[in-house]
C-alpha atoms as a PDB file:
ATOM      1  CA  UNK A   1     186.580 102.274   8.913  1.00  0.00           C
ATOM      2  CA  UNK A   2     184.450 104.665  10.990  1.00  0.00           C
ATOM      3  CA  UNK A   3     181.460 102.317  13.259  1.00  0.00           C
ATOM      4  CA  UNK A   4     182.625  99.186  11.557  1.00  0.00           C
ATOM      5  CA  UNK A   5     181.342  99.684   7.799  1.00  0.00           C
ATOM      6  CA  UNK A   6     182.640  99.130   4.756  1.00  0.00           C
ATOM      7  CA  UNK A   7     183.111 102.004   2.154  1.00  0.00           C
ATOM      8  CA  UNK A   8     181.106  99.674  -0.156  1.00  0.00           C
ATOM      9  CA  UNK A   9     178.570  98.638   2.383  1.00  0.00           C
ATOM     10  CA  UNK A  10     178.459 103.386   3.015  1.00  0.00           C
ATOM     11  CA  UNK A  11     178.366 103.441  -0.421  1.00  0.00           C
ATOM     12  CA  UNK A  12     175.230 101.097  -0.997  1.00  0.00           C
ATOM     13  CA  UNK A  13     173.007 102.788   1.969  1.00  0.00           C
ATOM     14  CA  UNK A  14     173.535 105.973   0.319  1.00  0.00           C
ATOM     15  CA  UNK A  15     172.651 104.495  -3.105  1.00  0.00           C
ATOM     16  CA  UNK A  16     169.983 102.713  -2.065  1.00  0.00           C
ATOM     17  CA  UNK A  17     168.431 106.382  -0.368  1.00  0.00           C
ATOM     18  CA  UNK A  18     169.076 108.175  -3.763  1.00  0.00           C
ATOM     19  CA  UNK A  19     167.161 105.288  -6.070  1.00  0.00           C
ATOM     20  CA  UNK A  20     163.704 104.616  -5.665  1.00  0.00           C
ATOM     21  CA  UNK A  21     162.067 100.769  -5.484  1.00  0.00           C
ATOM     22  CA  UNK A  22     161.389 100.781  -8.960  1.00  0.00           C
ATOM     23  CA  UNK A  23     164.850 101.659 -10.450  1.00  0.00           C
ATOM     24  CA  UNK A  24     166.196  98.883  -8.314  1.00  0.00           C
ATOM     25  CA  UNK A  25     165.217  96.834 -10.659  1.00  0.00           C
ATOM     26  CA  UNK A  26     164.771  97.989 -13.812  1.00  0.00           C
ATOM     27  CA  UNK A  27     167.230  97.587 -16.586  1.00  0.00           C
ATOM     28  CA  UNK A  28     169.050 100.684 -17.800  1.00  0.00           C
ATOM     29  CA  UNK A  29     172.230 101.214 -20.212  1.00  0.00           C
ATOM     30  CA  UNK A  30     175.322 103.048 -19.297  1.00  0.00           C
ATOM     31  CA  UNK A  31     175.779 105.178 -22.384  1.00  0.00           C
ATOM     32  CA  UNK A  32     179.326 106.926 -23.064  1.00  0.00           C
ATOM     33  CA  UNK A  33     179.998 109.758 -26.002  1.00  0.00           C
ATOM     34  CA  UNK A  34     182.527 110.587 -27.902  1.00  0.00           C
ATOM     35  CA  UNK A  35     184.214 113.202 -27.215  1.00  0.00           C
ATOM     36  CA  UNK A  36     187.629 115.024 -28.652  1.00  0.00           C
ATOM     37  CA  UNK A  37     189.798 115.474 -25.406  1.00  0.00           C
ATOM     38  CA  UNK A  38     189.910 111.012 -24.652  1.00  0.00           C
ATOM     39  CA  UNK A  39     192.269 109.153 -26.473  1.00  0.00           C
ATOM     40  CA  UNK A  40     191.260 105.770 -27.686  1.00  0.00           C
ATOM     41  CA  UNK A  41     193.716 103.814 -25.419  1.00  0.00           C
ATOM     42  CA  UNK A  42     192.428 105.802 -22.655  1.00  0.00           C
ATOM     43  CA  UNK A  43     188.811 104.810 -23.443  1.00  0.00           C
ATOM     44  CA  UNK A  44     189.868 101.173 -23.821  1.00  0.00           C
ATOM     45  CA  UNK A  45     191.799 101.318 -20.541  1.00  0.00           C
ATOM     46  CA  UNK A  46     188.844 102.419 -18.522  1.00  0.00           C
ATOM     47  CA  UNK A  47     186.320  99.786 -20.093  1.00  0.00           C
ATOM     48  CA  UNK A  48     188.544  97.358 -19.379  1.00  0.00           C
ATOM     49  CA  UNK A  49     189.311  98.300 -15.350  1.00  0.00           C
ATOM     50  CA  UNK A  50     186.183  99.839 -14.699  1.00  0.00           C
ATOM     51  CA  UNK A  51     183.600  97.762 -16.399  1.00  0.00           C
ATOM     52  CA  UNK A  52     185.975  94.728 -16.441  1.00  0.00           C
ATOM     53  CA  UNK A  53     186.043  94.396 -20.266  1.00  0.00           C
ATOM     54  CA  UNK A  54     188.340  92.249 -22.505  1.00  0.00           C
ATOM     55  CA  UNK A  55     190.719  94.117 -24.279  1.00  0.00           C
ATOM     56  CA  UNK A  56     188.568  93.169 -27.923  1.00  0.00           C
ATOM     57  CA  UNK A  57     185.371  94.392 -26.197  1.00  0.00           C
ATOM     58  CA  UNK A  58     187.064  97.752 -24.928  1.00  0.00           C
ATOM     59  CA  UNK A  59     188.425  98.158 -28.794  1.00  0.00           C
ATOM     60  CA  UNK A  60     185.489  97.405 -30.312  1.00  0.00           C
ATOM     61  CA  UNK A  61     183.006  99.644 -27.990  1.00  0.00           C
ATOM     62  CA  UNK A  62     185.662 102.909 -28.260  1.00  0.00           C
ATOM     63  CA  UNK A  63     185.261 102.126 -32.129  1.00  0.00           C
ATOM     64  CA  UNK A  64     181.351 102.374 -32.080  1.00  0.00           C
ATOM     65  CA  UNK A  65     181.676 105.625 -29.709  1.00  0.00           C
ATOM     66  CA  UNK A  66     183.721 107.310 -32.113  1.00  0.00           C
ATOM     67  CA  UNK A  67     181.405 106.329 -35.371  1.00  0.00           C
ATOM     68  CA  UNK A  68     178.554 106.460 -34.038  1.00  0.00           C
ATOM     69  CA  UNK A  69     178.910 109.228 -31.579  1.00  0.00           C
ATOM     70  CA  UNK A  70     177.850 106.873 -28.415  1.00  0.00           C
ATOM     71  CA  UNK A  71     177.433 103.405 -27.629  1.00  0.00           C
ATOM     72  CA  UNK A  72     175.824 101.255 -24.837  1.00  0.00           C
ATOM     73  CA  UNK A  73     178.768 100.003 -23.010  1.00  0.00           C
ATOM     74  CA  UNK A  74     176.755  97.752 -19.451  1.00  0.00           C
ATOM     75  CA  UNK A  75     173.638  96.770 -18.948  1.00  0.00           C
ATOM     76  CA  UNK A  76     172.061  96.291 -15.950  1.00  0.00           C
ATOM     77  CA  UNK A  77     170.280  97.649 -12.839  1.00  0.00           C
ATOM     78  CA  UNK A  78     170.486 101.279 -12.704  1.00  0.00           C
ATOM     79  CA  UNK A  79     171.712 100.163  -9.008  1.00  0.00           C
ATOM     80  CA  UNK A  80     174.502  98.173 -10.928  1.00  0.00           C
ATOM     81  CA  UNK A  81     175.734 100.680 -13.194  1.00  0.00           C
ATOM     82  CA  UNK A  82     175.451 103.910 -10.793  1.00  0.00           C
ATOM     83  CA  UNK A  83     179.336 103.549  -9.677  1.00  0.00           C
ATOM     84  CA  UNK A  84     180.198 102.657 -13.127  1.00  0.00           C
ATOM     85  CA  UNK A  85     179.126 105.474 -14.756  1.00  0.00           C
ATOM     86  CA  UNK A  86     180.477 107.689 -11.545  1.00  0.00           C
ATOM     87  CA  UNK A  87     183.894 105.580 -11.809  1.00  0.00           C
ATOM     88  CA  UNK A  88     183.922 106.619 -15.904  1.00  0.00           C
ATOM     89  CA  UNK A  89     183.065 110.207 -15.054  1.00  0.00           C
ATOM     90  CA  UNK A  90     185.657 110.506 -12.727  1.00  0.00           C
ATOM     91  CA  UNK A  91     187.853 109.586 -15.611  1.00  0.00           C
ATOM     92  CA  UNK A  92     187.022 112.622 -17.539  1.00  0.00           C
ATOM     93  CA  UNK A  93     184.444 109.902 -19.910  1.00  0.00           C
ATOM     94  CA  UNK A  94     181.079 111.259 -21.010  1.00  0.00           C
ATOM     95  CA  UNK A  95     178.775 108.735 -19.264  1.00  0.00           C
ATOM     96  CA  UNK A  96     174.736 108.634 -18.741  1.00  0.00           C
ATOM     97  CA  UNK A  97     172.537 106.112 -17.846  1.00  0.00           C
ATOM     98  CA  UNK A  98     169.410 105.587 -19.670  1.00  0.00           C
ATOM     99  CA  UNK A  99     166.216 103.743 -18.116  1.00  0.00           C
ATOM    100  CA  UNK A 100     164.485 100.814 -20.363  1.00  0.00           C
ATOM    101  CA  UNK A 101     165.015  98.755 -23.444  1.00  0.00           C
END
């Protein structure tokens, strides 16, 4: 730990210079696509450690990606849902997040 911080509490300073006031607290989606390199048990995997999904939620979410070419898989503060969609991207997922309801 370098001068007695967290990563999370480095990792919220820098978020919190990147977002403005407003998106703070504004609801947003995290989106994903579908894609043809992810396999469904993949997908469902990552919903369920990074966005702490059940299992039925995961299967049911990678379903709507694939027929319907994306889904809204969190919604929340844009703060919120930053490291989620960074966490999903890391895993190779198509991710954006999309301001307003």
């Amino acid at each position: 730990m370098l001068h007695g911080h967290t990563k999370e509490e480095k990792e919220d300073v820098l978020l919190e210079e990147y977002l403005s006031d407003s998106d703070i607290g504004s609801v947003a989606q995290l989106i994903v696509y579908n894609d043809d390199v992810n396999t469904f048990e993949w997908v469902i995997q990552c919903f369920i450690e990074v966005l702490r999904h059940t299992t039925e939620q995961a299967e049911q979410l990678a379903l709507l990606i694939y027929f319907k070419g994306k889904a809204t898989v969190k919604t929340g503060s844009k703060r919120e849902l930053m490291p989620k969609k960074e966490a999903l991207i890391d895993r190779g997922l198509s991710a954006v997040i999309e301001e307003g309801g």
